[in-house]
C-alpha atoms as a PDB file:
ATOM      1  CA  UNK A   1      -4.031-170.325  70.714  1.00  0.00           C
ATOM      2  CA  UNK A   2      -7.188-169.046  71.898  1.00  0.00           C
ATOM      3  CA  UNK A   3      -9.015-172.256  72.610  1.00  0.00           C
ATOM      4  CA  UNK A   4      -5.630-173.724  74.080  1.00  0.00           C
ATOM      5  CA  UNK A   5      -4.696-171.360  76.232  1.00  0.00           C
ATOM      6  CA  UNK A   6      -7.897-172.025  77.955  1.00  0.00           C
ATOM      7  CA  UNK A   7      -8.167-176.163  78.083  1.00  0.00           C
ATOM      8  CA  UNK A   8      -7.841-177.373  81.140  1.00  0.00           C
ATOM      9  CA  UNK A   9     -10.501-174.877  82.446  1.00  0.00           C
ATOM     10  CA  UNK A  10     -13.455-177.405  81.211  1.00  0.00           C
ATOM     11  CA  UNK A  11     -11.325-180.370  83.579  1.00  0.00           C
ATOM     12  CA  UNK A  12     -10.464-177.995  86.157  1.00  0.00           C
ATOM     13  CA  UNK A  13     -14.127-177.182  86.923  1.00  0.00           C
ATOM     14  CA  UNK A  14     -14.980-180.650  86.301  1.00  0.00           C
ATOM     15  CA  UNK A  15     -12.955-182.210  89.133  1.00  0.00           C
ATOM     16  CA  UNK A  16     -13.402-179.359  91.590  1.00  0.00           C
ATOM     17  CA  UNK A  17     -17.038-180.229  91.095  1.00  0.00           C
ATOM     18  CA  UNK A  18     -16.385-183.978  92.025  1.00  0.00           C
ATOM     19  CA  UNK A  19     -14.226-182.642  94.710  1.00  0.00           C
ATOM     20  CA  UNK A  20     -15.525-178.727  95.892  1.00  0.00           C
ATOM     21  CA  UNK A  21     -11.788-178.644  98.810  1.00  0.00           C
ATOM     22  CA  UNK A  22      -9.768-179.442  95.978  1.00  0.00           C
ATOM     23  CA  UNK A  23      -7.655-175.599  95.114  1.00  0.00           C
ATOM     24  CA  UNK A  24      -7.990-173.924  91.713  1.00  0.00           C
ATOM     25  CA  UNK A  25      -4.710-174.927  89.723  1.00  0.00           C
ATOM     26  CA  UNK A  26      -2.010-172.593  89.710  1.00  0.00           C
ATOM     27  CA  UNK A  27      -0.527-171.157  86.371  1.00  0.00           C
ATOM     28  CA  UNK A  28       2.248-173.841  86.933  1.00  0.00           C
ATOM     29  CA  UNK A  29      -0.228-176.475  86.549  1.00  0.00           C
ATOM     30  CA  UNK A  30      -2.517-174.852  84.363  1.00  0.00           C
ATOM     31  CA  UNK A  31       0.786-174.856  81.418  1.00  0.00           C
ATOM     32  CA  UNK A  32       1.501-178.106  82.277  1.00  0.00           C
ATOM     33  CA  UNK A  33      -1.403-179.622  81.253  1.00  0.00           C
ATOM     34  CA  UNK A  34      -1.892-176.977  78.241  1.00  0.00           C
ATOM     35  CA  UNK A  35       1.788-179.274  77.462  1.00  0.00           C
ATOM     36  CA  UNK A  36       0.712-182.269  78.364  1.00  0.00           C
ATOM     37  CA  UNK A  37      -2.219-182.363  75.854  1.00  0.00           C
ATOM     38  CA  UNK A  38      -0.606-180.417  73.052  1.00  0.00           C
ATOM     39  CA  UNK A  39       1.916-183.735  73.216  1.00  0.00           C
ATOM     40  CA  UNK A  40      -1.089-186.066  73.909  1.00  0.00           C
ATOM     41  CA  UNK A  41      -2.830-184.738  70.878  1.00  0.00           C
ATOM     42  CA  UNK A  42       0.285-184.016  68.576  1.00  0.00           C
ATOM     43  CA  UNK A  43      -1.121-180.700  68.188  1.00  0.00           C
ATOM     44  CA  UNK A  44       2.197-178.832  66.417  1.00  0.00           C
ATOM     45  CA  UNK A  45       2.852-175.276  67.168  1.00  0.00           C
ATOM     46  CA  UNK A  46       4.455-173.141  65.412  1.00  0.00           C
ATOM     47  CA  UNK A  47       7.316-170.959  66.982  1.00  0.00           C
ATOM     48  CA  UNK A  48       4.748-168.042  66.833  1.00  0.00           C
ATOM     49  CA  UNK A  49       1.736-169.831  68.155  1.00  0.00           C
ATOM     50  CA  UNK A  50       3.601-171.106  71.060  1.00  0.00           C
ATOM     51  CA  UNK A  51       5.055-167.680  72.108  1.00  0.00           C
ATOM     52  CA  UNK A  52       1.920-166.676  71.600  1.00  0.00           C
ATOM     53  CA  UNK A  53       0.370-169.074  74.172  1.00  0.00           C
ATOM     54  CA  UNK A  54       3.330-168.797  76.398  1.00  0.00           C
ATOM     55  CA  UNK A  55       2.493-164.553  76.751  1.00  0.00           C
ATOM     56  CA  UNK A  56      -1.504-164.894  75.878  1.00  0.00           C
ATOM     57  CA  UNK A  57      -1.964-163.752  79.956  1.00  0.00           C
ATOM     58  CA  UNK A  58       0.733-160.825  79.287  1.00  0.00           C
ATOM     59  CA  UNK A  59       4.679-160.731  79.698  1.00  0.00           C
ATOM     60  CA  UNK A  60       4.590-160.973  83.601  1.00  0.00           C
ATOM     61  CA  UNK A  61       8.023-160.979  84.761  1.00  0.00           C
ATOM     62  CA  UNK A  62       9.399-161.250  80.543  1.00  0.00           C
ATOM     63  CA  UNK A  63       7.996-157.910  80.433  1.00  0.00           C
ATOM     64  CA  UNK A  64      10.820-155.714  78.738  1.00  0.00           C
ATOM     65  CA  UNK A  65      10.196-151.560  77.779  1.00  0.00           C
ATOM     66  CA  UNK A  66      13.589-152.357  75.590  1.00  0.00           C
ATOM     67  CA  UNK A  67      12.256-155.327  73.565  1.00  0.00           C
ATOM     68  CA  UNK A  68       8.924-156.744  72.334  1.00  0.00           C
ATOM     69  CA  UNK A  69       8.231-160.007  74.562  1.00  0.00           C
ATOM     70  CA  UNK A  70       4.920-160.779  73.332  1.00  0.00           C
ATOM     71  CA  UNK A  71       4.125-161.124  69.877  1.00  0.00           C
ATOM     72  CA  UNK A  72       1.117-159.735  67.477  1.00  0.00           C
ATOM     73  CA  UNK A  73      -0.447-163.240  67.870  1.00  0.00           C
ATOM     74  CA  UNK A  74       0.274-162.959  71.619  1.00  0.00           C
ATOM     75  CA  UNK A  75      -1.289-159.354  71.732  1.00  0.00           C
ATOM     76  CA  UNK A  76      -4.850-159.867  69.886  1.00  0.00           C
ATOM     77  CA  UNK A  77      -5.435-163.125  71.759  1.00  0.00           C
ATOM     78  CA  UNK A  78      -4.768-161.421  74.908  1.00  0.00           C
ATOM     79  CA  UNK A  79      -6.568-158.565  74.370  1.00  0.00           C
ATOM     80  CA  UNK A  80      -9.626-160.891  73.502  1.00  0.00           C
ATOM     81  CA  UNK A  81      -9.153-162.821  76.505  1.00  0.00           C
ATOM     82  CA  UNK A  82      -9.503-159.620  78.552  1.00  0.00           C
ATOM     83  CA  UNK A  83     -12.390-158.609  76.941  1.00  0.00           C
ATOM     84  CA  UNK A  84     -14.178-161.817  77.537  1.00  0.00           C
ATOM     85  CA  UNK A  85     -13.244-162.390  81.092  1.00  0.00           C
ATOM     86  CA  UNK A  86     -13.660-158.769  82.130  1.00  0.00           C
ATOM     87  CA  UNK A  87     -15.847-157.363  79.649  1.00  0.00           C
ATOM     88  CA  UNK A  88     -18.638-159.397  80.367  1.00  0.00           C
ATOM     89  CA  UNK A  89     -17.685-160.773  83.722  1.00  0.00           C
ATOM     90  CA  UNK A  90     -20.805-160.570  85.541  1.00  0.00           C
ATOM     91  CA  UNK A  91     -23.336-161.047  82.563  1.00  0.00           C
ATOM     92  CA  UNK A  92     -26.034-164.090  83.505  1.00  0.00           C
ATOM     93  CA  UNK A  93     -24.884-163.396  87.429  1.00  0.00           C
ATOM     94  CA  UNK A  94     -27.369-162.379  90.239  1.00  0.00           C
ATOM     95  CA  UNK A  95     -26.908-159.278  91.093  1.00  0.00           C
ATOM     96  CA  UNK A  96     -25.687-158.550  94.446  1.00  0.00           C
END
């Protein structure tokens, strides 16, 4: 889940590079091709590792104060995926 959740960012970066006008992928897009190369690969998920990568950016609109939306898995690899992106955000970056 944490490596997948993340995939297409490698591809992402490598055709905006090819192409610098072409827009940042959307989350719609983003999923999609986290699907399309779980099938490619016939990577099998379990019911709790896809939940988990389905909530891994937090509930958004599933978000619930009556139920629990995201699962355990969900919750430590979106609390590391905070941590990375925000944590360290700016580490190796000029400073401005």
């Amino acid at each position: 889940v944490l490596f997948l959740h993340d995939i297409e960012k490698p591809f992402m970066q490598e055709r905006m590079a090819e192409d610098p006008e072409m827009p940042v992928w959307n989350k719609a897009q983003r999923l999609m091709f986290v699907g399309e190369t779980v099938a490619e690969y016939d990577i099998e998920l379990t019911l709790e590792e896809f939940r988990a990568l389905t909530y891994v950016e937090g509930e958004g609109d599933d978000y619930t104060a009556t139920e629990r939306t995201m699962n355990e898995l969900g919750a430590i690899c979106h609390a590391a995926d905070v941590l990375s992106a925000r944590l360290w955000h700016s580490r190796n970056k000029p400073e401005k």
